[in-house]
ModelCIF file with pLDDT and N, C-alpha, C, O atoms, coordinates in Angstrom:
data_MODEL
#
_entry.id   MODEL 
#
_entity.id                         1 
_entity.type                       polymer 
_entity.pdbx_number_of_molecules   1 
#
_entity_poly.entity_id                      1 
_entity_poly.type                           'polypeptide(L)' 
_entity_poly.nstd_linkage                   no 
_entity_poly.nstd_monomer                   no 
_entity_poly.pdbx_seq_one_letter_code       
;(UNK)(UNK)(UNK)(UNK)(UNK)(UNK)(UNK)(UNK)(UNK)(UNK)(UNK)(UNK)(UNK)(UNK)(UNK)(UNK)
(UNK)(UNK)(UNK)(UNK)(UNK)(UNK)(UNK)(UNK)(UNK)(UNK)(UNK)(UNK)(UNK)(UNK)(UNK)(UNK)
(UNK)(UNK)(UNK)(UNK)(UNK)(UNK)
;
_entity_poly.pdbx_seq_one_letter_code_can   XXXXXXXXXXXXXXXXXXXXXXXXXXXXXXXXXXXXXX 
_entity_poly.pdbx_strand_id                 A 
#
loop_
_entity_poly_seq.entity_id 
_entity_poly_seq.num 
_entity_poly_seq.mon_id 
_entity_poly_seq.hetero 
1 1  UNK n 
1 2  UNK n 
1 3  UNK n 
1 4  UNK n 
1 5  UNK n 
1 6  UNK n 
1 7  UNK n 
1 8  UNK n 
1 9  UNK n 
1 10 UNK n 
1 11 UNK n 
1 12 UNK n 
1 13 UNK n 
1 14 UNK n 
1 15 UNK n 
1 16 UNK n 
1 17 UNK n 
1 18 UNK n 
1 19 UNK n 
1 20 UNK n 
1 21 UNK n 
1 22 UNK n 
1 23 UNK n 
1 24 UNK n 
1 25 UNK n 
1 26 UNK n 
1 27 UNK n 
1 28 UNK n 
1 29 UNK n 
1 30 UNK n 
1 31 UNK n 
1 32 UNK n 
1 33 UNK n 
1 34 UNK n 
1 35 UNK n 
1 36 UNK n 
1 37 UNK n 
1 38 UNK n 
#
_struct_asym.id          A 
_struct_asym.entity_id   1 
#
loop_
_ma_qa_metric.id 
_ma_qa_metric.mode 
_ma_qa_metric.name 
_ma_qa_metric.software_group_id 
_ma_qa_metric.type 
1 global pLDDT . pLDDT 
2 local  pLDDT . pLDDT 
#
_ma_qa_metric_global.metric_id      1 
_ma_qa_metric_global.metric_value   91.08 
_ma_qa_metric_global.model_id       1 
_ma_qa_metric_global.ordinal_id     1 
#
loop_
_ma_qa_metric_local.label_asym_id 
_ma_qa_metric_local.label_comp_id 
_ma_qa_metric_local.label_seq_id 
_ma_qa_metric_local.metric_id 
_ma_qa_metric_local.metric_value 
_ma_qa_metric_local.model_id 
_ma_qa_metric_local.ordinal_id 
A UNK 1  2 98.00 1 1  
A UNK 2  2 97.00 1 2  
A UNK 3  2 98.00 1 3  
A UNK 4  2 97.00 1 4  
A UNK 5  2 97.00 1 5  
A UNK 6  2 96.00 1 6  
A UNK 7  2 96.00 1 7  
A UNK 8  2 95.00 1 8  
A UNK 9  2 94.00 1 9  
A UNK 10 2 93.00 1 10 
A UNK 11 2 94.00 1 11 
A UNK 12 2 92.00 1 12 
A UNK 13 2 94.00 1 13 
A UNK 14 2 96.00 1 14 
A UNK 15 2 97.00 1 15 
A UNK 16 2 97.00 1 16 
A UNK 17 2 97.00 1 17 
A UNK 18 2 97.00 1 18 
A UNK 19 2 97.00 1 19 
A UNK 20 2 97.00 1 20 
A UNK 21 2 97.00 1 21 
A UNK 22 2 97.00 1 22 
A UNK 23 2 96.00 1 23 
A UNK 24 2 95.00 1 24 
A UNK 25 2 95.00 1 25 
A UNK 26 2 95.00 1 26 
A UNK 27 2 92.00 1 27 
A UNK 28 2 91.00 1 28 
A UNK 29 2 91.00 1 29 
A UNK 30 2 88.00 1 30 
A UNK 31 2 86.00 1 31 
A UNK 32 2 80.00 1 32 
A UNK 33 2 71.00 1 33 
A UNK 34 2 73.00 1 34 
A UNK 35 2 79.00 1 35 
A UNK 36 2 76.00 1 36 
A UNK 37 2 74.00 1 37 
A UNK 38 2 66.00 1 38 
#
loop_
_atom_site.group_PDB 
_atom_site.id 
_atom_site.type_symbol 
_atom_site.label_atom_id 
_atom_site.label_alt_id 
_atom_site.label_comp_id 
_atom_site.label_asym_id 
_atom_site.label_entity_id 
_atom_site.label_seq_id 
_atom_site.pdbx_PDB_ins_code 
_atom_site.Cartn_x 
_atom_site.Cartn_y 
_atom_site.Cartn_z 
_atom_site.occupancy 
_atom_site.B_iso_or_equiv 
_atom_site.pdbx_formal_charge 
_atom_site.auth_seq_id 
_atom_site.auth_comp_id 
_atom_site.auth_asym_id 
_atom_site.auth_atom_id 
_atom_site.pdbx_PDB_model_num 
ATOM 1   N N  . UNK A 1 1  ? 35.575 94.943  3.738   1.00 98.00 ? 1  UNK A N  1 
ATOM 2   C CA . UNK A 1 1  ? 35.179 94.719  5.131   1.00 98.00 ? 1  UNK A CA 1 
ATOM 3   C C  . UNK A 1 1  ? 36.148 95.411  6.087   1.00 98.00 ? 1  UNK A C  1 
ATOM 4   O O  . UNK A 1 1  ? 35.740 96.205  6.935   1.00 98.00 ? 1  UNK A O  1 
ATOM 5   N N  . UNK A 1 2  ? 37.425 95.100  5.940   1.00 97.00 ? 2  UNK A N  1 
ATOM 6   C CA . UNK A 1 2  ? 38.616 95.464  6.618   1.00 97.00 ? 2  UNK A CA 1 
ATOM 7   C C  . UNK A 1 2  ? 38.379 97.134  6.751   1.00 97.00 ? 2  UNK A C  1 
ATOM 8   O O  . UNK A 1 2  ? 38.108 97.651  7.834   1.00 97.00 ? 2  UNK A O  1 
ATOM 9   N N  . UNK A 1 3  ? 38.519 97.890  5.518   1.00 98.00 ? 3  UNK A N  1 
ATOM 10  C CA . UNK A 1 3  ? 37.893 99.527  5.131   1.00 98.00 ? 3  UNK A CA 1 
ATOM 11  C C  . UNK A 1 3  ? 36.832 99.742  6.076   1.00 98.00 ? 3  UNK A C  1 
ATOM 12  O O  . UNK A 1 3  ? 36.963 100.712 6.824   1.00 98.00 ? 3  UNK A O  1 
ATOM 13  N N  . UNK A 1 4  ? 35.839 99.048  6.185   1.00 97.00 ? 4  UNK A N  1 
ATOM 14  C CA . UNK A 1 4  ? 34.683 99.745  6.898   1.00 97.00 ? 4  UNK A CA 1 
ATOM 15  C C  . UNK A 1 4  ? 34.469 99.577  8.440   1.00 97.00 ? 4  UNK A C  1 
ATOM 16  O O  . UNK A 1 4  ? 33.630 100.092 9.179   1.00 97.00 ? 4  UNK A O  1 
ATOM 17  N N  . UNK A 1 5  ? 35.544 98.646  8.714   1.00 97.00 ? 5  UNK A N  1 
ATOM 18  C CA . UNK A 1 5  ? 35.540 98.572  10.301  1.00 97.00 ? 5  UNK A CA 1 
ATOM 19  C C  . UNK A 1 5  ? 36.481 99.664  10.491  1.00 97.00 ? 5  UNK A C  1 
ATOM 20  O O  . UNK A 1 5  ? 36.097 100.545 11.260  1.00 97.00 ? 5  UNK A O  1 
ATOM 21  N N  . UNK A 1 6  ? 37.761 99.819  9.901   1.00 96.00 ? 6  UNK A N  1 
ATOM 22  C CA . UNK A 1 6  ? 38.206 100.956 10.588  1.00 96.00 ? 6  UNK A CA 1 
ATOM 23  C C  . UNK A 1 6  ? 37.444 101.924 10.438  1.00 96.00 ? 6  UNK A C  1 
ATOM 24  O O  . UNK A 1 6  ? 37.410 102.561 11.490  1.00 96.00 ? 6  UNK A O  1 
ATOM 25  N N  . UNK A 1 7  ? 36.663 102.467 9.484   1.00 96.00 ? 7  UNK A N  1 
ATOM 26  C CA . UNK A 1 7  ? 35.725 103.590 9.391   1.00 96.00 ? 7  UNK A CA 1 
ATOM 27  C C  . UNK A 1 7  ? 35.013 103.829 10.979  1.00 96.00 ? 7  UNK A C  1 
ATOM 28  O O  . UNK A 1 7  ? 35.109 104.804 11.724  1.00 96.00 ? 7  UNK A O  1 
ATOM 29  N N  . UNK A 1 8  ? 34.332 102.642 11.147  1.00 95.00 ? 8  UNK A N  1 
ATOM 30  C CA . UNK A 1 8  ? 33.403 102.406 12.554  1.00 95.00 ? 8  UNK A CA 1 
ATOM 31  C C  . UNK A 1 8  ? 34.076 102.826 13.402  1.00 95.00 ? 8  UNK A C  1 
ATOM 32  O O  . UNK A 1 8  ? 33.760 103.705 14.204  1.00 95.00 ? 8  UNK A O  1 
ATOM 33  N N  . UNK A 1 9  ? 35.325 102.117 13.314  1.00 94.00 ? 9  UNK A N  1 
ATOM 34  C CA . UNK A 1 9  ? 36.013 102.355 14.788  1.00 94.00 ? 9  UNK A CA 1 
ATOM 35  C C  . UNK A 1 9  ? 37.176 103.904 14.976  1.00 94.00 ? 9  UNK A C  1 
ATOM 36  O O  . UNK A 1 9  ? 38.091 104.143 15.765  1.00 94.00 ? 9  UNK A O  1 
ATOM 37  N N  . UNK A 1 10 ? 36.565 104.693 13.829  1.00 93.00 ? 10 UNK A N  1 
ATOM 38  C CA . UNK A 1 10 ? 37.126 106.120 14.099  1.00 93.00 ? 10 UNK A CA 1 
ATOM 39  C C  . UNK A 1 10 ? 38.064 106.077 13.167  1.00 93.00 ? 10 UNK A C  1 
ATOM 40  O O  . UNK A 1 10 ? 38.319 107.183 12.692  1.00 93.00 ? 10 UNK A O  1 
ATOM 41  N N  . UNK A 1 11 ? 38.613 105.268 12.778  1.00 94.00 ? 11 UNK A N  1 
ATOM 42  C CA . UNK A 1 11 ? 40.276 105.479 12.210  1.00 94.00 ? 11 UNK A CA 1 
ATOM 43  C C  . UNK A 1 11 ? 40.184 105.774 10.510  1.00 94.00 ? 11 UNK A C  1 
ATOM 44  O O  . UNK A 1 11 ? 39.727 105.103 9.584   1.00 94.00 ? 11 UNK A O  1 
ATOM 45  N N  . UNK A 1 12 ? 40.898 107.213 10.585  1.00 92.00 ? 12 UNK A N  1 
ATOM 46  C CA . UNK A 1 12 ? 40.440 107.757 9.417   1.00 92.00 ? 12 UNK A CA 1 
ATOM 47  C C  . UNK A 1 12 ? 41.004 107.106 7.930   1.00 92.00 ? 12 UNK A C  1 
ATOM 48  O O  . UNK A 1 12 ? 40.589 107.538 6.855   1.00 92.00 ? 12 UNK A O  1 
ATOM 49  N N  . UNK A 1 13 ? 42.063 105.946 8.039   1.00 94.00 ? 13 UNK A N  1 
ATOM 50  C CA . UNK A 1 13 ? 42.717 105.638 7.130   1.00 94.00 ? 13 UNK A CA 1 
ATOM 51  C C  . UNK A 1 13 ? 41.315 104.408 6.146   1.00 94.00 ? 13 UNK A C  1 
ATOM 52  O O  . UNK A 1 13 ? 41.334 103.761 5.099   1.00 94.00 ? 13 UNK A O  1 
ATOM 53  N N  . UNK A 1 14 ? 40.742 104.546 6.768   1.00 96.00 ? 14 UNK A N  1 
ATOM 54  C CA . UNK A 1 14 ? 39.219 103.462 6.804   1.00 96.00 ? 14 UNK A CA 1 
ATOM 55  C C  . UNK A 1 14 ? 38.996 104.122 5.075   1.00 96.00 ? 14 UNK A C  1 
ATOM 56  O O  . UNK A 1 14 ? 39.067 103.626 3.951   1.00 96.00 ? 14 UNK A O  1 
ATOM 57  N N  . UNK A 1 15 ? 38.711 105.430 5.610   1.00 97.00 ? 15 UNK A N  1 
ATOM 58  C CA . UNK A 1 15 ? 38.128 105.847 4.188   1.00 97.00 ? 15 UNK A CA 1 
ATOM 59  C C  . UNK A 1 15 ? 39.159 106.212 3.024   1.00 97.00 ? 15 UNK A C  1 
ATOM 60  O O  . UNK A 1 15 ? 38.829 106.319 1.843   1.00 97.00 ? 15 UNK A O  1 
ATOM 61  N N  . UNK A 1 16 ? 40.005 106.327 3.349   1.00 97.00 ? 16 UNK A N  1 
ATOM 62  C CA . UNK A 1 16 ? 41.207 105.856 2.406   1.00 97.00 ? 16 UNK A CA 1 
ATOM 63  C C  . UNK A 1 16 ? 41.111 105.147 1.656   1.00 97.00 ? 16 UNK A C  1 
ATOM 64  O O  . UNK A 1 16 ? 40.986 105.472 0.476   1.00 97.00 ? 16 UNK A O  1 
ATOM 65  N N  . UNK A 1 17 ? 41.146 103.262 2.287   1.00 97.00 ? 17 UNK A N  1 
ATOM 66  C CA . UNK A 1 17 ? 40.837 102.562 1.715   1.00 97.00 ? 17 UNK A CA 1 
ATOM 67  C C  . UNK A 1 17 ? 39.786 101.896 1.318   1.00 97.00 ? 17 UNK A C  1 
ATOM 68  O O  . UNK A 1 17 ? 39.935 100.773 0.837   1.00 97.00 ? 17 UNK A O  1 
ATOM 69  N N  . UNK A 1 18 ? 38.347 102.555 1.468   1.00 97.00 ? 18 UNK A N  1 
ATOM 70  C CA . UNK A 1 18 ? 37.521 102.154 0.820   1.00 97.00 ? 18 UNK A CA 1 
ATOM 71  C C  . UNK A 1 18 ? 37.364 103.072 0.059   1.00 97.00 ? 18 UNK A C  1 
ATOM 72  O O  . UNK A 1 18 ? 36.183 103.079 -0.290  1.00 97.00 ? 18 UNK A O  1 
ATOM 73  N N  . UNK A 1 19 ? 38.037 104.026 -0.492  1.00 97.00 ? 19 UNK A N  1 
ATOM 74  C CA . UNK A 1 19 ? 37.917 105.029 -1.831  1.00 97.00 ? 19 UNK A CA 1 
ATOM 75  C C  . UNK A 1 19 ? 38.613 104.400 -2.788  1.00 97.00 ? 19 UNK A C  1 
ATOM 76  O O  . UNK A 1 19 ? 38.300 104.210 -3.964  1.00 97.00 ? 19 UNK A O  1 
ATOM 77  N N  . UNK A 1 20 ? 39.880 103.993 -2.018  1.00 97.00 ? 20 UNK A N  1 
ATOM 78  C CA . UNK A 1 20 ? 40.910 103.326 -2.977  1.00 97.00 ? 20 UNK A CA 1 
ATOM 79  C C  . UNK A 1 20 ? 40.706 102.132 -3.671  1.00 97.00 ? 20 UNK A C  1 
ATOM 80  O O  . UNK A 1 20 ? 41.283 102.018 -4.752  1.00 97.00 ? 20 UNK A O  1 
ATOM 81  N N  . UNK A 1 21 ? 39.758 100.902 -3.130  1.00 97.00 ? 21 UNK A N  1 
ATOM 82  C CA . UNK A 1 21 ? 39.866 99.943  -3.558  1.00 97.00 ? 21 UNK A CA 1 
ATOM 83  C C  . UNK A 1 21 ? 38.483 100.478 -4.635  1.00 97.00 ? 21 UNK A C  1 
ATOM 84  O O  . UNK A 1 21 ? 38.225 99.523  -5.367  1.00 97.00 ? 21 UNK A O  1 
ATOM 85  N N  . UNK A 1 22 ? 37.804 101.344 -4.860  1.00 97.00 ? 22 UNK A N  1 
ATOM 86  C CA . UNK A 1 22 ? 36.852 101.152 -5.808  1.00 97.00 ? 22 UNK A CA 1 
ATOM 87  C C  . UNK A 1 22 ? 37.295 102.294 -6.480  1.00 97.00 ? 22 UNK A C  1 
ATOM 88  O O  . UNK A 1 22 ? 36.759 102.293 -7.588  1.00 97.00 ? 22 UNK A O  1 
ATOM 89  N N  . UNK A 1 23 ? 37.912 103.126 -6.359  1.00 96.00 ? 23 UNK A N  1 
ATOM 90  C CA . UNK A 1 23 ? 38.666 103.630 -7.310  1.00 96.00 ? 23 UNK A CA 1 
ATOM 91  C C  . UNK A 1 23 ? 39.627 102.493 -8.519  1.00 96.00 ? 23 UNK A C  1 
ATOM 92  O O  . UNK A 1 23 ? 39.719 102.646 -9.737  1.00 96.00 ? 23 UNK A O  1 
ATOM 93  N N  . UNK A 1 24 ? 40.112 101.610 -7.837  1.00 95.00 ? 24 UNK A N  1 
ATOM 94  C CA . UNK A 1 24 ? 40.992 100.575 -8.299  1.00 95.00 ? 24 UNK A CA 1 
ATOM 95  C C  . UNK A 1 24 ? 39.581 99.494  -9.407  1.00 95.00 ? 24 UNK A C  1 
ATOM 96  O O  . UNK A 1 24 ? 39.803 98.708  -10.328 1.00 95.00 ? 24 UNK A O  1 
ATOM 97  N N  . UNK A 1 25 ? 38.616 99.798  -8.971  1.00 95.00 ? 25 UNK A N  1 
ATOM 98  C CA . UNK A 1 25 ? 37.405 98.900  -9.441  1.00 95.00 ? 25 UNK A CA 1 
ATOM 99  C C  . UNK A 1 25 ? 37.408 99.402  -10.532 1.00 95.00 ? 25 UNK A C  1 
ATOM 100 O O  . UNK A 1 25 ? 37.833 98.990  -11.611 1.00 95.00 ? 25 UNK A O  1 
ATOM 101 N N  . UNK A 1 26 ? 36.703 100.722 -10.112 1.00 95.00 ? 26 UNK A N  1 
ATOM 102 C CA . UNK A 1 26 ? 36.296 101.531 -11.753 1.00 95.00 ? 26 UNK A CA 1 
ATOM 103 C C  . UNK A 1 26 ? 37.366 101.992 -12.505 1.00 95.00 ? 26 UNK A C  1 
ATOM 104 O O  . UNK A 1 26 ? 36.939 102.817 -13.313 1.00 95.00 ? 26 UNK A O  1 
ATOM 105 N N  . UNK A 1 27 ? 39.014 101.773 -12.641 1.00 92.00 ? 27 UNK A N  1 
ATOM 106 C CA . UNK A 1 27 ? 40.087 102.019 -13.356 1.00 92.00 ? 27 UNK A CA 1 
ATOM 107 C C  . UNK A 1 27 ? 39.712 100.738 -13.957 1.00 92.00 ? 27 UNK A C  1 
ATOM 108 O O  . UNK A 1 27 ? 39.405 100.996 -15.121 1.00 92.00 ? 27 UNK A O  1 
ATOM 109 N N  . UNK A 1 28 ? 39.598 99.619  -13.760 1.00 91.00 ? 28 UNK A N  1 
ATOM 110 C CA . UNK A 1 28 ? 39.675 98.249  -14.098 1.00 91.00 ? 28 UNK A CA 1 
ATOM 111 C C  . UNK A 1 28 ? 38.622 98.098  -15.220 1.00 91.00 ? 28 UNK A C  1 
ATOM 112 O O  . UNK A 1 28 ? 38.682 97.583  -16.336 1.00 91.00 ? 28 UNK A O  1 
ATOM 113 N N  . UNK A 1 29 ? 37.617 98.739  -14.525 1.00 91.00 ? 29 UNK A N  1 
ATOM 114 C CA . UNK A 1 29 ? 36.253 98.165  -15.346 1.00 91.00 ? 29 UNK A CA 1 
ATOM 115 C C  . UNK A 1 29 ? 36.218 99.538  -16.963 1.00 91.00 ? 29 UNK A C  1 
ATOM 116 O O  . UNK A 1 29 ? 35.628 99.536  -18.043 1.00 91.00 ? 29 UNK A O  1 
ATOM 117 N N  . UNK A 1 30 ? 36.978 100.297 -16.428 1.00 88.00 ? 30 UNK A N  1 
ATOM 118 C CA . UNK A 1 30 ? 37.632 101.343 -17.517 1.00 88.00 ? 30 UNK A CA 1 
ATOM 119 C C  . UNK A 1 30 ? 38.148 101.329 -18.519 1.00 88.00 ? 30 UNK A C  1 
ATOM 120 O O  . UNK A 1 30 ? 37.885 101.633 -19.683 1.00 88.00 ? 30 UNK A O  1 
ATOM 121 N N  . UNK A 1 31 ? 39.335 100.744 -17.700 1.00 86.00 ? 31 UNK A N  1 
ATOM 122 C CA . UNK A 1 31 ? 40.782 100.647 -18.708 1.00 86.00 ? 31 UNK A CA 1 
ATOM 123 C C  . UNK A 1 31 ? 41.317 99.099  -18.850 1.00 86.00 ? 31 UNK A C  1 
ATOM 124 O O  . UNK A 1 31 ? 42.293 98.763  -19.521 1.00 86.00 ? 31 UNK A O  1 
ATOM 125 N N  . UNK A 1 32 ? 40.450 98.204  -18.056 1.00 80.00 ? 32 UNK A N  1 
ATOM 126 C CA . UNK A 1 32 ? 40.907 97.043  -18.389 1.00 80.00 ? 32 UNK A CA 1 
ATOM 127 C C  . UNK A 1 32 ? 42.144 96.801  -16.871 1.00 80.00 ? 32 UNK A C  1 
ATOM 128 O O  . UNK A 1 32 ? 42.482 97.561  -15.963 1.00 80.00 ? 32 UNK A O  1 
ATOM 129 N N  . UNK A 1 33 ? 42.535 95.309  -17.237 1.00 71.00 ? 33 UNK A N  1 
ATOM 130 C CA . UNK A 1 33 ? 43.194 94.708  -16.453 1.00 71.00 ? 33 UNK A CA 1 
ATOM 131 C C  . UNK A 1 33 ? 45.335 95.194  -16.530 1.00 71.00 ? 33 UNK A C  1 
ATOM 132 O O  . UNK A 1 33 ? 45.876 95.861  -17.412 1.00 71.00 ? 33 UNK A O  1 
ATOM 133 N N  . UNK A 1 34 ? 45.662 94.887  -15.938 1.00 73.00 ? 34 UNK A N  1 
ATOM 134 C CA . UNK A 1 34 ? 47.146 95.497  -16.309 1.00 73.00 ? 34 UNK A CA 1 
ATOM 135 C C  . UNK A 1 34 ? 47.655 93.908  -16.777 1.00 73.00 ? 34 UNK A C  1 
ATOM 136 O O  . UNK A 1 34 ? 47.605 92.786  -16.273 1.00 73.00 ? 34 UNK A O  1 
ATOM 137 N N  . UNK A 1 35 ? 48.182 94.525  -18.070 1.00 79.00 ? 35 UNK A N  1 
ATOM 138 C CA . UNK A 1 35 ? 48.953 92.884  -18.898 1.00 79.00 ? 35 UNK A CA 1 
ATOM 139 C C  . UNK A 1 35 ? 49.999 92.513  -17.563 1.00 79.00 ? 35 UNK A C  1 
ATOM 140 O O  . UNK A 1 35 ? 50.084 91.357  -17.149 1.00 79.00 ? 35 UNK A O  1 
ATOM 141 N N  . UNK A 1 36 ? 50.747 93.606  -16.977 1.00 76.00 ? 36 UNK A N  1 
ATOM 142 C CA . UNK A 1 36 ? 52.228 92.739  -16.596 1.00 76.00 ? 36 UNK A CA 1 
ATOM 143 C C  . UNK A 1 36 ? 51.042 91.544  -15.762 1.00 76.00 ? 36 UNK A C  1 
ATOM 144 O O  . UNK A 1 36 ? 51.112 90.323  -15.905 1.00 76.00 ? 36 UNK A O  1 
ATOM 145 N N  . UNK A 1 37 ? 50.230 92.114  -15.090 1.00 74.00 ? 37 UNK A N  1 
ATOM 146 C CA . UNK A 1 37 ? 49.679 90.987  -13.816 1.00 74.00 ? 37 UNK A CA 1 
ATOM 147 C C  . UNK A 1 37 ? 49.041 90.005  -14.803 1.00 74.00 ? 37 UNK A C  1 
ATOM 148 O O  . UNK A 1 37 ? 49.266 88.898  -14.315 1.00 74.00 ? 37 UNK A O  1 
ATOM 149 N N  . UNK A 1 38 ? 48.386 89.856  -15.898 1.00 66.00 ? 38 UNK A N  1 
ATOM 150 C CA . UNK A 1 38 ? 48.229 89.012  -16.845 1.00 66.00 ? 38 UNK A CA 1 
ATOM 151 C C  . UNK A 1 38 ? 48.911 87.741  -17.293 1.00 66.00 ? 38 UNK A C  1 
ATOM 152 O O  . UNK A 1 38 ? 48.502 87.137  -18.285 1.00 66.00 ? 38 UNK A O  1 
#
């Protein structure tokens, strides 16, 4: 949500983080969860 309002409201770091957090998705759904956070 946070990602796509800055998108709206011009600010380019918006799409940053909505690349990043589903980038972070599909590493996960990939490679699995990271043990240390386990």
């Amino acid at each position: 949500f946070g990602a796509i309002m800055d998108i709206r409201h011009k600010d380019k770091t918006g799409y940053l983080l909505f690349i990043g957090v589903w980038l972070k998705i599909a590493h996960e759904q990939y490679y699995g969860a990271s043990e240390q956070v386990a």
